[in-house]
C-alpha atoms as a PDB file:
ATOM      1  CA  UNK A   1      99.451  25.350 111.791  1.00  0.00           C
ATOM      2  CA  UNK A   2     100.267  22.681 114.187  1.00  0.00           C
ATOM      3  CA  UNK A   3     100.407  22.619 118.152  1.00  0.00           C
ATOM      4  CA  UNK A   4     103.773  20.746 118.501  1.00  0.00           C
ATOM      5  CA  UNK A   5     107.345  20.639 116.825  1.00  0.00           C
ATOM      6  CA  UNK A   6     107.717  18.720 113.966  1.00  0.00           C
ATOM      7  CA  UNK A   7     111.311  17.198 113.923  1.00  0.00           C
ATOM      8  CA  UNK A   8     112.989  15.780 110.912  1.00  0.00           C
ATOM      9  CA  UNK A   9     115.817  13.176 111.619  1.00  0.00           C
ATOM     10  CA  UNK A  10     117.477  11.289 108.900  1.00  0.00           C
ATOM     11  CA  UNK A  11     120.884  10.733 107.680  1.00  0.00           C
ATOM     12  CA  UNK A  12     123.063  12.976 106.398  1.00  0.00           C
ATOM     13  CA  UNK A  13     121.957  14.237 102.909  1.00  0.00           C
ATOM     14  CA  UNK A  14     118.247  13.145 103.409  1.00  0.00           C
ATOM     15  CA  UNK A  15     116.684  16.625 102.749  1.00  0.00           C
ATOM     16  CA  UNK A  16     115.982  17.323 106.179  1.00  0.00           C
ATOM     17  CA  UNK A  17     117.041  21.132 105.907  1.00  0.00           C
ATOM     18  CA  UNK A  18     115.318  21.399 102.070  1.00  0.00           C
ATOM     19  CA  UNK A  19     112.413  19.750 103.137  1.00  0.00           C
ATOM     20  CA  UNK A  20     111.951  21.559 106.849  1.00  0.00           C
ATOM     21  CA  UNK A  21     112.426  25.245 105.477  1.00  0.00           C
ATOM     22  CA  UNK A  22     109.240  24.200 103.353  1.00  0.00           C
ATOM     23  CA  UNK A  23     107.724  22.375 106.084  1.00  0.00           C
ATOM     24  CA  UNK A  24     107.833  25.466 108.203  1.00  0.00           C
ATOM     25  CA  UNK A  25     106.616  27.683 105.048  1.00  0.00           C
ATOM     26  CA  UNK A  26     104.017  25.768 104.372  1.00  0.00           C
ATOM     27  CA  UNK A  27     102.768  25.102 108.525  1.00  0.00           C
ATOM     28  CA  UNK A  28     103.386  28.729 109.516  1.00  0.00           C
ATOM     29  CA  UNK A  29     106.059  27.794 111.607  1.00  0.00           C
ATOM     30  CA  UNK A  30     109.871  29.044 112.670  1.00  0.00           C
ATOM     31  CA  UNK A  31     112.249  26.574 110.783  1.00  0.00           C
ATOM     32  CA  UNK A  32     115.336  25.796 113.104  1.00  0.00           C
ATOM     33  CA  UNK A  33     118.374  23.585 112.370  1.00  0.00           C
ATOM     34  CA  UNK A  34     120.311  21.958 115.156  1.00  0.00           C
ATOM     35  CA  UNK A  35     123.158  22.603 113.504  1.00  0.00           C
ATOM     36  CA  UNK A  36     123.168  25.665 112.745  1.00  0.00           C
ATOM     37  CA  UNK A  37     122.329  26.311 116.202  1.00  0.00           C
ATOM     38  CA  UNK A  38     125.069  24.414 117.798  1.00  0.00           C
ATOM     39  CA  UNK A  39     127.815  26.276 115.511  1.00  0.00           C
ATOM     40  CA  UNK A  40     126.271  29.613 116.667  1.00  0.00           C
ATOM     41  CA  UNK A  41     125.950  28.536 119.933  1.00  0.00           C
ATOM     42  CA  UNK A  42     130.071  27.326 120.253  1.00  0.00           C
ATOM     43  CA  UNK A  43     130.933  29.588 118.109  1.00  0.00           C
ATOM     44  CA  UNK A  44     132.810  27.011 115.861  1.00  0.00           C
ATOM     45  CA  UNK A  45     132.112  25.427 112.473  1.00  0.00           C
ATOM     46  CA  UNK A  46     130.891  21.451 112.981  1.00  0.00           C
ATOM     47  CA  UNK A  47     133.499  20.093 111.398  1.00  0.00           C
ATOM     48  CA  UNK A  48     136.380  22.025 113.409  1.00  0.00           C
ATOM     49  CA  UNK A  49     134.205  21.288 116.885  1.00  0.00           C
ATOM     50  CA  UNK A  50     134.978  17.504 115.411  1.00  0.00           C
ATOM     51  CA  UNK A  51     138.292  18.296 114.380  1.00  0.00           C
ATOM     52  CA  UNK A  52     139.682  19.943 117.421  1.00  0.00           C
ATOM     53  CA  UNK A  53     137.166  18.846 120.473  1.00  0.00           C
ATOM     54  CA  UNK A  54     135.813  15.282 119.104  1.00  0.00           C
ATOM     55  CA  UNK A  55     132.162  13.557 118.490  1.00  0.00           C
ATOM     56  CA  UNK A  56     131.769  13.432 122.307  1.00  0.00           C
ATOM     57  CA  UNK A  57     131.951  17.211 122.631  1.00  0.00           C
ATOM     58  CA  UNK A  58     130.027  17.847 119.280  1.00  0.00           C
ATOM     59  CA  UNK A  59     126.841  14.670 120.585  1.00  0.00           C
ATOM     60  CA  UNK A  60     127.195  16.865 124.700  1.00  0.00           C
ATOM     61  CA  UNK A  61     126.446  19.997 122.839  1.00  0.00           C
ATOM     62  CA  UNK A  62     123.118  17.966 120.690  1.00  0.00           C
ATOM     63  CA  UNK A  63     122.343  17.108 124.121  1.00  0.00           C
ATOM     64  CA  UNK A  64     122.706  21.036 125.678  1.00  0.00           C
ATOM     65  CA  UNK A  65     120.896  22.497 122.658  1.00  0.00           C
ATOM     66  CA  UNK A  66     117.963  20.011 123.285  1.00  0.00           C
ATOM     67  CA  UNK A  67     117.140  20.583 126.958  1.00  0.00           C
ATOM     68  CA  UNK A  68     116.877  24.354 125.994  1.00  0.00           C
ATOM     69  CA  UNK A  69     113.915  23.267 123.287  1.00  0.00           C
ATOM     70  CA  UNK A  70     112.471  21.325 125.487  1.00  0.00           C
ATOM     71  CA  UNK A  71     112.140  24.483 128.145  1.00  0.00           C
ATOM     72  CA  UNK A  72     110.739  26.846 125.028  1.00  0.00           C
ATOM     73  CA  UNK A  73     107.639  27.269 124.034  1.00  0.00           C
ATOM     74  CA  UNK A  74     107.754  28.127 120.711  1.00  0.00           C
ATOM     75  CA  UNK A  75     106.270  25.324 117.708  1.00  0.00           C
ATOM     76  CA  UNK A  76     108.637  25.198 115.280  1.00  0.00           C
ATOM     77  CA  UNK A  77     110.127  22.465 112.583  1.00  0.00           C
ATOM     78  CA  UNK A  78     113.454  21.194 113.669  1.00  0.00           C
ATOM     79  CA  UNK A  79     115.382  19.629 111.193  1.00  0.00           C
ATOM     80  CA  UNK A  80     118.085  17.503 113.090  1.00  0.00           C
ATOM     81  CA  UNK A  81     122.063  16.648 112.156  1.00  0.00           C
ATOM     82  CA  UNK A  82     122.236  13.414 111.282  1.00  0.00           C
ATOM     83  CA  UNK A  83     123.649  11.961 114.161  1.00  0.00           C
ATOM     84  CA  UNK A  84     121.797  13.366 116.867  1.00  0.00           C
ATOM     85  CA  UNK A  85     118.863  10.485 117.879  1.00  0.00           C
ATOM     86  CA  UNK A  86     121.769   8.041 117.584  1.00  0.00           C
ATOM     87  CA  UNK A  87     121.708   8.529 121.321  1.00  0.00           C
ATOM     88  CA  UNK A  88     118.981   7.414 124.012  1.00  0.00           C
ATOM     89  CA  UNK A  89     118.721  10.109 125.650  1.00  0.00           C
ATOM     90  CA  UNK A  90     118.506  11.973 122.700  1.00  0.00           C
ATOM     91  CA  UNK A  91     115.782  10.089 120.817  1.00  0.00           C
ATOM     92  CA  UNK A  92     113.836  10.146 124.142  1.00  0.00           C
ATOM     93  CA  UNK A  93     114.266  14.369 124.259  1.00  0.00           C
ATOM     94  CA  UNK A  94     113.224  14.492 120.347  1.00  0.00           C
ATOM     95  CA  UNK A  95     109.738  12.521 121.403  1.00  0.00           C
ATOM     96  CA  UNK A  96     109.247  14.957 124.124  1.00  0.00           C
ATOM     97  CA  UNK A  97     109.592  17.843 122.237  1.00  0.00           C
ATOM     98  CA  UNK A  98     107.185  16.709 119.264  1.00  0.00           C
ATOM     99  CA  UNK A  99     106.224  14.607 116.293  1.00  0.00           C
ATOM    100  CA  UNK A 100     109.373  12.759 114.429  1.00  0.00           C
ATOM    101  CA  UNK A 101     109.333  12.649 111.237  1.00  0.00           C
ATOM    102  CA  UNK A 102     112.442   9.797 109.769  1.00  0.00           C
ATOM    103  CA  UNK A 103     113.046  10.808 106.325  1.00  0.00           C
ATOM    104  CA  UNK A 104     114.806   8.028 105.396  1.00  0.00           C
ATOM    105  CA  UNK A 105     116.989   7.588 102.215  1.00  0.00           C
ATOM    106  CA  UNK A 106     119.044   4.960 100.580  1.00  0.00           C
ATOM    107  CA  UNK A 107     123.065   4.718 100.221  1.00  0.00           C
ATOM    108  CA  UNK A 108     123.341   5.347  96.498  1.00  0.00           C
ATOM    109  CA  UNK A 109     120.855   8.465  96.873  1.00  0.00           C
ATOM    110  CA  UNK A 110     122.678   9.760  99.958  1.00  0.00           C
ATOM    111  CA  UNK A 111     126.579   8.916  98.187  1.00  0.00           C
ATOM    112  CA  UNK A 112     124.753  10.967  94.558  1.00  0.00           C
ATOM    113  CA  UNK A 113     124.009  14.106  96.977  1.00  0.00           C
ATOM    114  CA  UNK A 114     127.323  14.311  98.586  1.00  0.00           C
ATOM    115  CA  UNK A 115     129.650  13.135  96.881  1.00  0.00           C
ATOM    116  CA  UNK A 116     131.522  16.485  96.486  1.00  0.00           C
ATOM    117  CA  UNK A 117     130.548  17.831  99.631  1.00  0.00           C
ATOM    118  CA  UNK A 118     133.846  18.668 101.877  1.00  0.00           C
ATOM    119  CA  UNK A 119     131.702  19.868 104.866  1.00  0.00           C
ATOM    120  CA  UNK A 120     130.646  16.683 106.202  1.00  0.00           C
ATOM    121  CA  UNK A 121     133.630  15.322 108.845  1.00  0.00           C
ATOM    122  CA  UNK A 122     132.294  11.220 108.662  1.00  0.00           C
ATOM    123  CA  UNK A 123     132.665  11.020 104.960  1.00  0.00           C
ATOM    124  CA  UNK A 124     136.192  12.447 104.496  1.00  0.00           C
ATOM    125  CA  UNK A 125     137.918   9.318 104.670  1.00  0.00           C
ATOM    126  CA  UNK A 126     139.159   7.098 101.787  1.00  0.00           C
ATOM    127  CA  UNK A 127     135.445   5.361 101.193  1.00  0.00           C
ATOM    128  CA  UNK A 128     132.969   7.429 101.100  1.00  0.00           C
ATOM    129  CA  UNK A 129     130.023   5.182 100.081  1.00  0.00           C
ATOM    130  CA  UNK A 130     131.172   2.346 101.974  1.00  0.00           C
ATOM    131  CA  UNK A 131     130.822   4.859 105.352  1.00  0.00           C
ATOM    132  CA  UNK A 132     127.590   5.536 104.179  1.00  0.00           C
ATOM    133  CA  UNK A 133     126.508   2.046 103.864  1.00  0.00           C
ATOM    134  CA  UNK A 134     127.876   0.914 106.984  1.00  0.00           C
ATOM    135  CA  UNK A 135     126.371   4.046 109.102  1.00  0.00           C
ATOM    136  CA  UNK A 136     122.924   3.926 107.599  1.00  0.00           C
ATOM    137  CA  UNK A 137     123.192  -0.149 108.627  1.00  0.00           C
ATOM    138  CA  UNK A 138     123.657   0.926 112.184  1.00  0.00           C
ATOM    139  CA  UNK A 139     121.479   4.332 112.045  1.00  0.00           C
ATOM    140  CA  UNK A 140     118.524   2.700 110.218  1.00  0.00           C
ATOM    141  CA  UNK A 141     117.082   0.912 113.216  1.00  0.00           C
ATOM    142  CA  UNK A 142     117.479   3.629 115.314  1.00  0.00           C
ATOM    143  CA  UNK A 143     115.946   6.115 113.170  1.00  0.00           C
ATOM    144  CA  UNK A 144     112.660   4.048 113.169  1.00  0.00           C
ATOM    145  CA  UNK A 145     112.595   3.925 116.813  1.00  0.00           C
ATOM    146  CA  UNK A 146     113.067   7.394 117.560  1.00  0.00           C
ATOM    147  CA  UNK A 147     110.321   8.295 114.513  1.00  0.00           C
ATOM    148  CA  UNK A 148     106.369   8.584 114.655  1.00  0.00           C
ATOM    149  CA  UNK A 149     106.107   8.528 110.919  1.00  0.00           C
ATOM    150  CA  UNK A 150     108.564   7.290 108.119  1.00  0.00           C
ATOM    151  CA  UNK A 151     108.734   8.636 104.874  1.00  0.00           C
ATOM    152  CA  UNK A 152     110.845   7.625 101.526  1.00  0.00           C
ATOM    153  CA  UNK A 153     112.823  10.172 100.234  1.00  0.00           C
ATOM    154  CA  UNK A 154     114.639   8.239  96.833  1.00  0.00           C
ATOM    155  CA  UNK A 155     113.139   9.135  94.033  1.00  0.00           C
ATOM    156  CA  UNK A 156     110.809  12.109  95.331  1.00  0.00           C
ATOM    157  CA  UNK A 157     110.783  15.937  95.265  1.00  0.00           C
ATOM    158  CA  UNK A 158     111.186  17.616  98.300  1.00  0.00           C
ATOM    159  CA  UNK A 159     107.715  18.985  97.446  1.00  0.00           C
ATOM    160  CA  UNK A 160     106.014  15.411  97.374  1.00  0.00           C
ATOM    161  CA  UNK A 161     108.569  14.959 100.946  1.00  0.00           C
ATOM    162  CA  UNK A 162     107.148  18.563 102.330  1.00  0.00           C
ATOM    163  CA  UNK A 163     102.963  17.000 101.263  1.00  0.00           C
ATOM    164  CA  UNK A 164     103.150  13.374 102.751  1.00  0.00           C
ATOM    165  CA  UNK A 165     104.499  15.380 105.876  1.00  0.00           C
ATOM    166  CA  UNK A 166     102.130  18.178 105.952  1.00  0.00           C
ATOM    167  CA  UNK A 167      99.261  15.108 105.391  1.00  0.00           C
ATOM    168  CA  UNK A 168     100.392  13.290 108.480  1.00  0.00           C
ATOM    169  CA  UNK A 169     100.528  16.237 110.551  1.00  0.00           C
ATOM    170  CA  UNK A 170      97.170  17.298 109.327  1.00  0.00           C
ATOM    171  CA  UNK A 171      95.323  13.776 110.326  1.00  0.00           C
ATOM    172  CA  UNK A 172      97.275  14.479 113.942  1.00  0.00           C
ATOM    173  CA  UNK A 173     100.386  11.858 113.434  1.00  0.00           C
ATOM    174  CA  UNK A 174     101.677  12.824 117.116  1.00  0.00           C
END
């Protein structure tokens, strides 16, 4: 168990849901996904709240969902979409509200685990891996700045993810 939020941010495809369901397993804690959240909360699947209302509306409703954590109480592991510390004000909320956790991935791991995927609205374009090269480029430094601890994800089971994790959190990483 752990006395603050553990929050995974990453890109998109980095195992932040796999590895945070274990995460909370293993810590004892609720597991919640932004996400998930923000499509129950509007009531609308991400990629039509891109579709039909734009980023902006999608990155004010990140912003809504996190000012409501920040007001609970409740420890949990919050596994992040991949866009949402991107902002300042953001990545300032997401070190309030615990320990960040970057799990950070390369471009030909990320482009191997979605490469099919038709639910993700900034790779549906004509280049998919060359998107993913260019956002990571931007994202990367970001990522790092928002994030208390970084761990490598290429080339490692989530379980090996989910124990370098639980380790930090353990020797109080916050």
């Amino acid at each position: 168990m752990t006395n603050t939020n553990v929050i995974l941010i990453g890109f998109m495809g980095s195992g932040k849901t796999t590895v945070g369901k274990r995460l909370a397993d293993r810590l004892g804690l609720e597991y919640l996904d932004t996400d998930e959240r923000i499509e129950e909360q509007e009531q609308m699947a991400i990629r039509r709240i891109f579709e039909e209302r734009g980023e902006e509306s999608f990155r004010q409703a990140e912003m809504r969902l996190l000012t409501g954590l920040l007001k609970e109480e409740t420890k949990r592991v919050i596994a992040t979409g991949g866009g949402m510390p991107l902002r300042p004000e953001n990545a300032e909320a997401l070190k309030r509200l615990g320990m960040v956790v970057y799990l950070r991935t390369g471009g030909d791991t990320v482009y191997d685990r979605l490469k099919d995927a038709t639910d993700r609205p900034l790779l549906l374009g004509g280049d998919p891996k060359g998107t993913i090269e260019t956002l990571l480029e931007r994202r990367e430094p970001l990522y790092r700045a928002c994030a208390q601890i970084t761990v490598d994800t290429d080339g490692r089971s989530p379980d090996q993810v989910t124990e370098e994790i639980i380790a930090a959190v353990r020797e109080g990483c916050h």
